[in-house]
N, C-alpha and C. Protein backbone atom coordinates (compact mmCIF):
# COMPACT_ATOMS: atom_id res chain seq x y z
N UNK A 1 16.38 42.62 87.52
CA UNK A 1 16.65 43.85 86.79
C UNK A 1 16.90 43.49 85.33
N UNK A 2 16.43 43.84 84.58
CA UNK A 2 16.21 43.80 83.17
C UNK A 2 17.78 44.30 82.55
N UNK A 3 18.05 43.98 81.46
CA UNK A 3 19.46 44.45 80.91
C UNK A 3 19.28 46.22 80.10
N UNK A 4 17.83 46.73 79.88
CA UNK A 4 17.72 47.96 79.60
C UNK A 4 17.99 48.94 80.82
N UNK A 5 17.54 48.40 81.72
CA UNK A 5 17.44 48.98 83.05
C UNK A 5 19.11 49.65 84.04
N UNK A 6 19.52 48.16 83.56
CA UNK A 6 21.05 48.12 84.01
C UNK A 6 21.78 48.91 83.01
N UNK A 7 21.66 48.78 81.97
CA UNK A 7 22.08 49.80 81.09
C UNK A 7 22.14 51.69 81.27
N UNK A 8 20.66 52.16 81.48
CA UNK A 8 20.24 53.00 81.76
C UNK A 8 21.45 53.44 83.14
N UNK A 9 20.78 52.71 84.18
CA UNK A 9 21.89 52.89 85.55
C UNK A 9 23.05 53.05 85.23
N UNK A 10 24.03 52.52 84.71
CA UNK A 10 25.25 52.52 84.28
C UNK A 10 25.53 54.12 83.26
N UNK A 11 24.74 54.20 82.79
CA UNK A 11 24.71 55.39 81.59
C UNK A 11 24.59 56.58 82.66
N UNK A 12 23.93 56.27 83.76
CA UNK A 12 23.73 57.66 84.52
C UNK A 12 24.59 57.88 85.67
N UNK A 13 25.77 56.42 85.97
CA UNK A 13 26.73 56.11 87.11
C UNK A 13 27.58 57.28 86.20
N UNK A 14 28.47 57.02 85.31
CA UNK A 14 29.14 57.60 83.83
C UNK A 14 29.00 58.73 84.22
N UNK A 15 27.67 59.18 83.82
CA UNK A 15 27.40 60.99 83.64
C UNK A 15 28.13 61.36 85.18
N UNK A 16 27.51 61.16 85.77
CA UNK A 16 27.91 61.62 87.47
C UNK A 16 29.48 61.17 87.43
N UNK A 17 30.15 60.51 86.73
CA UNK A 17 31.56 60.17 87.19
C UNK A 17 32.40 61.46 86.07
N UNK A 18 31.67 61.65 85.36
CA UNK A 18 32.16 62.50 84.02
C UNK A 18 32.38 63.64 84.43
N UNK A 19 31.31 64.16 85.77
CA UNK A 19 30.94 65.59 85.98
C UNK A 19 31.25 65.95 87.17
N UNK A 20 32.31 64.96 87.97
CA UNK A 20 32.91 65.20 88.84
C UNK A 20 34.67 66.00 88.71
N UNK A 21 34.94 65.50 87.68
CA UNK A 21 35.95 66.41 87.36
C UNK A 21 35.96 67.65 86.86
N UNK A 22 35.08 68.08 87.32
CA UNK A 22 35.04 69.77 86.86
C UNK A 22 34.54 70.55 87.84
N UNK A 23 34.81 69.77 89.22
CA UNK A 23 34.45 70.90 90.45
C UNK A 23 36.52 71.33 90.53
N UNK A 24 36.26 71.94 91.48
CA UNK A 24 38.06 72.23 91.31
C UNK A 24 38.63 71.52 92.29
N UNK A 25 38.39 70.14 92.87
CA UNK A 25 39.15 69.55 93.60
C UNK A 25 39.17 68.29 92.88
N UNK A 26 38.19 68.16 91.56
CA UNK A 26 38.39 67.01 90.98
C UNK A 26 39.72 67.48 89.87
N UNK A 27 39.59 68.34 89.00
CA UNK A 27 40.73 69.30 88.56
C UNK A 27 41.83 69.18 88.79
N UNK A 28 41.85 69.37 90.46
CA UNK A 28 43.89 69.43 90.91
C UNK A 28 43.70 67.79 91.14
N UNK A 29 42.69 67.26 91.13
CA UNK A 29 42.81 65.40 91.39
C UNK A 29 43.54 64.98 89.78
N UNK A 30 43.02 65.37 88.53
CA UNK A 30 43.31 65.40 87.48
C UNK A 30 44.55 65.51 87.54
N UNK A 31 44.91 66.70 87.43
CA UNK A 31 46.54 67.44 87.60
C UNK A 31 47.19 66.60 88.35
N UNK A 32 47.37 66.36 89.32
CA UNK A 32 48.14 64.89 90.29
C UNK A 32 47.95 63.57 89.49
N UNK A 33 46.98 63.40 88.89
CA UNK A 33 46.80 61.86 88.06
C UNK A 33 48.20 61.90 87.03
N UNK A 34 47.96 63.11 86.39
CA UNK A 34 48.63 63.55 84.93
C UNK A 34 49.93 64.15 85.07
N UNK A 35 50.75 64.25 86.24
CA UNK A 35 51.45 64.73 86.54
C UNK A 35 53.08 63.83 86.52
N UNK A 36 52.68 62.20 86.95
CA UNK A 36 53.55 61.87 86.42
C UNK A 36 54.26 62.20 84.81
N UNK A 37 52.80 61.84 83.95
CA UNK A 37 53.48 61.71 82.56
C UNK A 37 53.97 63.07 82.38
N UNK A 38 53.88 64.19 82.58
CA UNK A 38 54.22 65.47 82.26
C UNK A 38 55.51 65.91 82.97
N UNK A 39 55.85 65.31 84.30
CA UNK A 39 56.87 65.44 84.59
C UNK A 39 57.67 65.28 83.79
N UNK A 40 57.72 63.54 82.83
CA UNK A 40 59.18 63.21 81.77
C UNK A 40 58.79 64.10 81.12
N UNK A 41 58.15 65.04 80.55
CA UNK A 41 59.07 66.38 79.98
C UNK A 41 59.18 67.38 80.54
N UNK A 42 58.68 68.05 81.70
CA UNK A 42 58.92 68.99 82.41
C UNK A 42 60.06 69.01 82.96
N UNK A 43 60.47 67.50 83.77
CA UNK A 43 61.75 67.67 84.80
C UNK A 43 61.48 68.38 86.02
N UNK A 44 60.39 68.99 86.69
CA UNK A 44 60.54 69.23 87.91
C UNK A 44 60.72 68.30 89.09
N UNK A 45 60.61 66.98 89.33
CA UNK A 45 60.89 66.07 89.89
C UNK A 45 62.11 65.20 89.07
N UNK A 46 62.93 64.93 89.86
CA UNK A 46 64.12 64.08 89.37
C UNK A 46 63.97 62.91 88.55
N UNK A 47 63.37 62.57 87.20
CA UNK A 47 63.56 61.14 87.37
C UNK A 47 64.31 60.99 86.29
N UNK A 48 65.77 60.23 86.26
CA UNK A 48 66.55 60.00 85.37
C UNK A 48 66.78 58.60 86.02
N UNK A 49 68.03 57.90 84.73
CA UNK A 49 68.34 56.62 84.94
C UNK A 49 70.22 57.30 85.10
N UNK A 50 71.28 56.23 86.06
CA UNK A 50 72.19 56.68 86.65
C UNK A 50 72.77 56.33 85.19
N UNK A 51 74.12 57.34 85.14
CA UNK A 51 74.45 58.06 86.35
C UNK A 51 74.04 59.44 86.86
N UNK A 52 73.02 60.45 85.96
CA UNK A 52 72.42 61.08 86.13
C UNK A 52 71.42 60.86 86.85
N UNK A 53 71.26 59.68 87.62
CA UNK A 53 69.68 59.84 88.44
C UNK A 53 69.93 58.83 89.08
N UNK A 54 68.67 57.77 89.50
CA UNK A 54 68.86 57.04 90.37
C UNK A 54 68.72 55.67 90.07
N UNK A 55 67.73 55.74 88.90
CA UNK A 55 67.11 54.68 88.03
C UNK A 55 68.55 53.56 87.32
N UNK A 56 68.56 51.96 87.55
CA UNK A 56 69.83 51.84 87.02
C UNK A 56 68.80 50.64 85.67
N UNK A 57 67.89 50.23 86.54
CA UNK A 57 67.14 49.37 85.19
C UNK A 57 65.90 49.98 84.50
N UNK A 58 65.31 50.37 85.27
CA UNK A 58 63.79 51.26 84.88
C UNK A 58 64.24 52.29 84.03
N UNK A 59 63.36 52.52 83.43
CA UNK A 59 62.69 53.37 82.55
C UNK A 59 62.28 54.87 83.03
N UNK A 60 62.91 56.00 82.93
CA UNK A 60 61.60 57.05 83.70
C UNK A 60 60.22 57.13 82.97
N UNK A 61 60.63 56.90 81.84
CA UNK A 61 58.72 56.67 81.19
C UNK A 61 58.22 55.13 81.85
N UNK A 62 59.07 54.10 81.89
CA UNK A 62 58.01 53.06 82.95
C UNK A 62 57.59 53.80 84.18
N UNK A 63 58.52 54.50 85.09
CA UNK A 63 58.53 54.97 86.33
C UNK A 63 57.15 55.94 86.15
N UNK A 64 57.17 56.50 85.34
CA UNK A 64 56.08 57.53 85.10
C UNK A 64 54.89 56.89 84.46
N UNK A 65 54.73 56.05 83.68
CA UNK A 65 53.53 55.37 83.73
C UNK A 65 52.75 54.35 84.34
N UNK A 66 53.56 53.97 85.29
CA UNK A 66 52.86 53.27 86.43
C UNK A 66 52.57 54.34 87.12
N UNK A 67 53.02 54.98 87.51
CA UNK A 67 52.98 56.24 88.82
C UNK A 67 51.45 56.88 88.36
N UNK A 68 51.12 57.08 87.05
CA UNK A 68 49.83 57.32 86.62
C UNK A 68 48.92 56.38 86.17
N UNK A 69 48.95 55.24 85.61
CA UNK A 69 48.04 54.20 86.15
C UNK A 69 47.40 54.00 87.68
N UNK A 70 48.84 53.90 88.38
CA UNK A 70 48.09 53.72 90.01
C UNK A 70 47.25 55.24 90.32
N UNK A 71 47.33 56.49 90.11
CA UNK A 71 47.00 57.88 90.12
C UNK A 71 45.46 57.52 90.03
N UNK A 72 45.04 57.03 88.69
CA UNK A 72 43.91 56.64 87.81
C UNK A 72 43.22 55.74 89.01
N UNK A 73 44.11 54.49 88.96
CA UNK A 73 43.49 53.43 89.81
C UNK A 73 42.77 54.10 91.03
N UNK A 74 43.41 54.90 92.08
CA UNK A 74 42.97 55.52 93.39
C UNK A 74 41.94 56.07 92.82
N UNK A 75 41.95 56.92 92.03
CA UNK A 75 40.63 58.01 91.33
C UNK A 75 39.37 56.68 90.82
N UNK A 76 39.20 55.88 90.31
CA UNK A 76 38.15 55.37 90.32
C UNK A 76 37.89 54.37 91.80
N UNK A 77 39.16 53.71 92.03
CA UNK A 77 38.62 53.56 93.68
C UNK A 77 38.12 54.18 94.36
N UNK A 78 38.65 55.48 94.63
CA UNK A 78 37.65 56.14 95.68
C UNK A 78 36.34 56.22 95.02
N UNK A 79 36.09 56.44 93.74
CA UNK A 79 34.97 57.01 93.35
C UNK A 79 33.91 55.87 93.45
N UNK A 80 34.74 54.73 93.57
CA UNK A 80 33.63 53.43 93.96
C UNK A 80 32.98 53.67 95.18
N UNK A 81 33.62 54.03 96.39
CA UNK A 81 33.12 54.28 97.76
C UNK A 81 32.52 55.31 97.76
N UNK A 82 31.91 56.36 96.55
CA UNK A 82 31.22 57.55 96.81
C UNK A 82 30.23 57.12 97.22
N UNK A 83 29.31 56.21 98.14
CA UNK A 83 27.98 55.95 98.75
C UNK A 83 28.76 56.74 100.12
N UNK A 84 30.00 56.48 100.48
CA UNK A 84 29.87 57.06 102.22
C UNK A 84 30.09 58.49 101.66
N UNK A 85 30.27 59.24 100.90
CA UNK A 85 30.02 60.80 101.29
C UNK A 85 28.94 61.37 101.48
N UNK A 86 28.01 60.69 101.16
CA UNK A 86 26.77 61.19 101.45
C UNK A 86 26.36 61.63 103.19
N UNK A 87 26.75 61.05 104.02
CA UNK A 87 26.71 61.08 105.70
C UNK A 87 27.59 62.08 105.82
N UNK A 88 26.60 62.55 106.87
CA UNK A 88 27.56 63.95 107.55
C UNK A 88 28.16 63.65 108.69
N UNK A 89 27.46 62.31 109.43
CA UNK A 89 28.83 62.25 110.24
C UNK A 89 30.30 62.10 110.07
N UNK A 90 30.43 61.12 108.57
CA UNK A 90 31.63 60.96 108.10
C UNK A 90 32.38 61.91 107.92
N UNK A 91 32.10 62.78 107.69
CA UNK A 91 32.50 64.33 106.84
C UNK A 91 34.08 65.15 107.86
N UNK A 92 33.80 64.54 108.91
CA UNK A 92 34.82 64.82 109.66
C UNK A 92 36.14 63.62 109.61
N UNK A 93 35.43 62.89 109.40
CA UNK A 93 36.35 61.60 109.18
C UNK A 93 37.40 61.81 108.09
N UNK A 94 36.77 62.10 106.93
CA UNK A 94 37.23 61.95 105.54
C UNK A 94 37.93 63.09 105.27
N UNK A 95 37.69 64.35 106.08
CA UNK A 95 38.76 65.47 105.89
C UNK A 95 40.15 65.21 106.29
N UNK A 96 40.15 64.07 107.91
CA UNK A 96 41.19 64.03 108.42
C UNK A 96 42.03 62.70 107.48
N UNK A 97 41.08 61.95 106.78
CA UNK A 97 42.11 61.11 106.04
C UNK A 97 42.82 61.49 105.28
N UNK A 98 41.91 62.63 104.27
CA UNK A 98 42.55 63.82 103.72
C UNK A 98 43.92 63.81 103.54
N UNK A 99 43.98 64.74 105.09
CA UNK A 99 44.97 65.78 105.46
C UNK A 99 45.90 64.41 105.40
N UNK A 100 45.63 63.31 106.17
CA UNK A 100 46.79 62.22 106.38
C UNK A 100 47.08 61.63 105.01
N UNK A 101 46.60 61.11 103.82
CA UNK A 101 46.63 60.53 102.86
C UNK A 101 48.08 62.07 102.14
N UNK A 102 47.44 63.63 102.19
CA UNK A 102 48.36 64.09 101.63
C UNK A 102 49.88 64.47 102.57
N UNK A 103 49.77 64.31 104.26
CA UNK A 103 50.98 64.27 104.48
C UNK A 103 52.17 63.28 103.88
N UNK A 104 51.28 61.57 104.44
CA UNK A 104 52.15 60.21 104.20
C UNK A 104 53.13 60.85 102.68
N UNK A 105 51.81 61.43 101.53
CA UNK A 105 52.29 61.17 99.77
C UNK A 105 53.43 62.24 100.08
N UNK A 106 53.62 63.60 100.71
CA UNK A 106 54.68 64.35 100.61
C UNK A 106 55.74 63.81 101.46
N UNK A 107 55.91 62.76 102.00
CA UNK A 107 56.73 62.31 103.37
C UNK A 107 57.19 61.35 101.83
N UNK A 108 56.51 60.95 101.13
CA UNK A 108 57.03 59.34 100.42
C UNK A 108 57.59 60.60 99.01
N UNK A 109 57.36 61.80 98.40
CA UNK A 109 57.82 62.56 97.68
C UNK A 109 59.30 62.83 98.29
N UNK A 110 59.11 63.20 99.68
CA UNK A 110 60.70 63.33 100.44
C UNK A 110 61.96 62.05 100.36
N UNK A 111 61.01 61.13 100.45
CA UNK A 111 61.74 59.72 100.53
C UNK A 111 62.42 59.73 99.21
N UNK A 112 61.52 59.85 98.28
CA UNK A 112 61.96 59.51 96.89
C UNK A 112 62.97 60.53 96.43
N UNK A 113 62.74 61.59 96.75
CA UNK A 113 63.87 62.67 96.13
C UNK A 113 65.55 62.52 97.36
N UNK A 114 65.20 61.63 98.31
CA UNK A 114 66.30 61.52 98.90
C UNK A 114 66.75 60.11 98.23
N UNK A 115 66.53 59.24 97.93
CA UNK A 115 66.86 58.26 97.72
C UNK A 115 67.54 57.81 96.14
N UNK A 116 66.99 59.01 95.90
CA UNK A 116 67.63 59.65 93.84
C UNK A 116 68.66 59.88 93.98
N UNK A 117 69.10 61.24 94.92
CA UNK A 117 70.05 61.93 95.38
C UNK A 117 70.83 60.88 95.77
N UNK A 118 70.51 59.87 96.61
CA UNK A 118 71.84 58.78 97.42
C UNK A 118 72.56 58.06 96.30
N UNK A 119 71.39 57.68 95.42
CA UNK A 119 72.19 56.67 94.26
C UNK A 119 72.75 57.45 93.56
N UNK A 120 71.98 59.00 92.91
CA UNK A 120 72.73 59.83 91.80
C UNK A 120 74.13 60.04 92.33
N UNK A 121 74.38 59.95 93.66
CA UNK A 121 75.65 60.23 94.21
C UNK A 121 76.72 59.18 94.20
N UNK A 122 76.42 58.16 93.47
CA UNK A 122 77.20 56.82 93.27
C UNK A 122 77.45 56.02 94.91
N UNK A 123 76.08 56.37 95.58
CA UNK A 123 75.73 55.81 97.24
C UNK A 123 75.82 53.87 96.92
N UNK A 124 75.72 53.34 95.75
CA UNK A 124 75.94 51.96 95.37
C UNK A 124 76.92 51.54 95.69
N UNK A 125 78.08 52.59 95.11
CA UNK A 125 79.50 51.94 94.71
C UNK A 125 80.52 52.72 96.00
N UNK A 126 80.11 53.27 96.43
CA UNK A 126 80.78 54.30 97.91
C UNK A 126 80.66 53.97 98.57
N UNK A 127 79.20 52.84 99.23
CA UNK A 127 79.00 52.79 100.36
C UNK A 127 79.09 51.19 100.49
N UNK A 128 78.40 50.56 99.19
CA UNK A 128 78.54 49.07 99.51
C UNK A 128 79.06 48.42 98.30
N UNK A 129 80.18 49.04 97.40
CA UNK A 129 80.81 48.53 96.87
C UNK A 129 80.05 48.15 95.71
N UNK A 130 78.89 48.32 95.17
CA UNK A 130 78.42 47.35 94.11
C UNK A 130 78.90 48.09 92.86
N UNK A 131 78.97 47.20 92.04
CA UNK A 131 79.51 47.82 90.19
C UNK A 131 78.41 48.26 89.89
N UNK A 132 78.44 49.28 88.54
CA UNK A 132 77.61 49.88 88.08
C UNK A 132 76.36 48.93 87.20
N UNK A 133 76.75 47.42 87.40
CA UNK A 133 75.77 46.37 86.63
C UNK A 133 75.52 45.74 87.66
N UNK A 134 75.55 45.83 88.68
CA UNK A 134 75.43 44.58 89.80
C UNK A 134 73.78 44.55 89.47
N UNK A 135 73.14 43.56 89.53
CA UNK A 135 71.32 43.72 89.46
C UNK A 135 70.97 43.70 90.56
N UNK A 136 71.75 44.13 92.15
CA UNK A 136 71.25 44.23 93.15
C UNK A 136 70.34 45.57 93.25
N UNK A 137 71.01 46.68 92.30
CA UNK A 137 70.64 47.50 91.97
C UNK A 137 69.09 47.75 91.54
N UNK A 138 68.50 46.67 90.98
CA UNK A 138 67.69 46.88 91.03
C UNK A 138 66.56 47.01 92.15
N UNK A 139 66.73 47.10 93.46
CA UNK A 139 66.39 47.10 94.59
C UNK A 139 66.24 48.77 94.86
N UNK A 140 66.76 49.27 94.65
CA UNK A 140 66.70 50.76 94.57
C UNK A 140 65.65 51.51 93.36
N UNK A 141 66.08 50.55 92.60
CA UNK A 141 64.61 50.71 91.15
C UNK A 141 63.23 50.65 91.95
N UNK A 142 63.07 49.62 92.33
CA UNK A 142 61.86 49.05 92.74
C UNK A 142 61.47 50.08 94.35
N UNK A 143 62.82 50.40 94.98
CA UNK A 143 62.18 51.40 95.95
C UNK A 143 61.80 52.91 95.30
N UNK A 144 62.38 53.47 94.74
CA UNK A 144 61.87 54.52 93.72
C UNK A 144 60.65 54.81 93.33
N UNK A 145 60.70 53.45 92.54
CA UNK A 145 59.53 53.75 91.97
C UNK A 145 58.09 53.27 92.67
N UNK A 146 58.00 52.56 93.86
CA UNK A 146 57.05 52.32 94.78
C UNK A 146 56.76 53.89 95.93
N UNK A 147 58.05 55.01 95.79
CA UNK A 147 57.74 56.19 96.50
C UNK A 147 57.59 56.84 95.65
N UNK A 148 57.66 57.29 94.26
CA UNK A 148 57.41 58.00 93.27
C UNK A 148 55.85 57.64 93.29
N UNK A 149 55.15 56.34 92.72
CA UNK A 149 54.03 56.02 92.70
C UNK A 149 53.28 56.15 94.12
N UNK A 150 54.14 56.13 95.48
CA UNK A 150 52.91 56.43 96.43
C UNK A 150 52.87 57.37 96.47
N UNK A 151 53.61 58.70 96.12
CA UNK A 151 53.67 60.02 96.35
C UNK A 151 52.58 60.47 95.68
N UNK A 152 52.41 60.14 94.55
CA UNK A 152 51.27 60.77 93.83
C UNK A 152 50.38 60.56 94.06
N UNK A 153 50.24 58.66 94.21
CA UNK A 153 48.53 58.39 94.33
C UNK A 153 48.37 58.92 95.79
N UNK A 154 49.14 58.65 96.46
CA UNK A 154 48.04 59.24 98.17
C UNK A 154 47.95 60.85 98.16
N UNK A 155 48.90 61.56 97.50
CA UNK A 155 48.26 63.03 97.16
C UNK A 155 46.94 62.78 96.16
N UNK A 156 47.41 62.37 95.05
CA UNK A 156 45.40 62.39 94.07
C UNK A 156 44.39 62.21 95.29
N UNK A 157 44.65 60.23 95.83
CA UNK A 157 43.87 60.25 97.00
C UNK A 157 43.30 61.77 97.68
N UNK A 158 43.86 62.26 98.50
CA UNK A 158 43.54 63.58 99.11
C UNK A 158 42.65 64.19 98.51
N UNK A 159 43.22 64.87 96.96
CA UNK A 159 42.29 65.80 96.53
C UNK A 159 40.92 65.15 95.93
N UNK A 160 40.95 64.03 95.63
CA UNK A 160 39.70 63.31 94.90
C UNK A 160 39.06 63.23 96.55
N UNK A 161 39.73 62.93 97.95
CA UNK A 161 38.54 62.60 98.65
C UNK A 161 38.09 63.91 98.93
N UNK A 162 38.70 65.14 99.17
CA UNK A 162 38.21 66.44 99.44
C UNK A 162 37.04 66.54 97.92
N UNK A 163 37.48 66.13 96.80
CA UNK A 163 36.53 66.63 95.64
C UNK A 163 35.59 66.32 96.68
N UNK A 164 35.28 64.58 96.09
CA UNK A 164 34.23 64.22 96.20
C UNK A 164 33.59 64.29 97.76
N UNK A 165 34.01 64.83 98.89
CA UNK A 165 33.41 65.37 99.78
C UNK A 165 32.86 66.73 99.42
N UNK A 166 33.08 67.14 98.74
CA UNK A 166 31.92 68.60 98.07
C UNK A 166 31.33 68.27 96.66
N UNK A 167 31.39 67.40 96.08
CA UNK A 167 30.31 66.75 95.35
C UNK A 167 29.25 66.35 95.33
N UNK A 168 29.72 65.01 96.31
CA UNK A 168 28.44 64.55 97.12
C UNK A 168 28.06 64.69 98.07
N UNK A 169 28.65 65.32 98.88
CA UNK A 169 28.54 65.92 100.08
C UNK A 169 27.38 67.42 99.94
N UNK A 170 27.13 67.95 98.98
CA UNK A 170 25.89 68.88 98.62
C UNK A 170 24.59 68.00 98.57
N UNK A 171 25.24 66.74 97.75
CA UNK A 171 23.86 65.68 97.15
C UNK A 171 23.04 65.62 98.66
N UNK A 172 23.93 64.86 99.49
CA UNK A 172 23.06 64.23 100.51
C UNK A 172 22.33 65.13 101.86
């Protein structure tokens, strides 16, 4: 394959990746990507650093920009595997991962808003004694922000695999 050729291909992978976000399941895939960063100013999800929140070393803007990096990451992963939407046998498959990819992310959204709540409640120093600097603490950082970040990406997951099951799922 010639390097004009590969070029060309690549220029037309692009277009098709460009023009997937404008069916409306690539859209609310968007909106879930972008949702971390908009949260730190919205505030509809909890994320503060204690004693207002749960966070004792992190950042809610670190917490929130990983949480949308990985968002991103899932969205071009799946979009790598867009060769299996094309099969209609799959088509049943990929709805039910769907549905499971967006239960697990609201089960790990539950986790995380309980686990804010335990520390915002001084659950450190009540239950196992630690000071407000202990760096064991950071163990609770790192669970946070691993259910903050799965919450989102396995919801995007969902809606990017529903997109792109009516994307390419017309193609084939």
């Amino acid at each position: 394959m010639s390097a004009p050729s590969r070029g060309t291909t690549f220029l037309e992978e692009f277009k098709n990746f460009a023009a997937f976000p404008r069916n409306l399941w690539g859209i609310l895939a968007g909106i879930t990507m972008l949702f971390p960063l908009s949260n730190v100013l919205t505030k509809i999800i909890p994320l503060a650093q204690w004693p207002h929140g749960g966070l004792a070393y992190f950042s809610p803007e670190l917490v929130a920009v990983v949480s949308t990096l990985t968002a991103l990451f899932v969205i071009l992963w799946t979009y790598s595997q867009r060769r299996r939407f094309g099969s209609p046998r799959q088509r049943s498959s990929i709805q039910k991962q769907s549905r499971g990819f967006f239960a697990i992310g609201f089960s790990a959204l539950v986790i995380y808003l309980a686990v804010h709540a335990l520390i915002g409640a001084d659950f450190y120093f009540a239950a196992l004694g630690w000071e407000s600097g202990d760096l064991r603490r950071m163990l609770g950082d790192v669970i946070l922000l691993f259910a903050y970040c799965a919450a989102f990406a396995l919801i995007t997951r969902a809606f990017v695999l529903l997109g792109m099951l009516e994307y390419f799922g017309r193609e084939g």
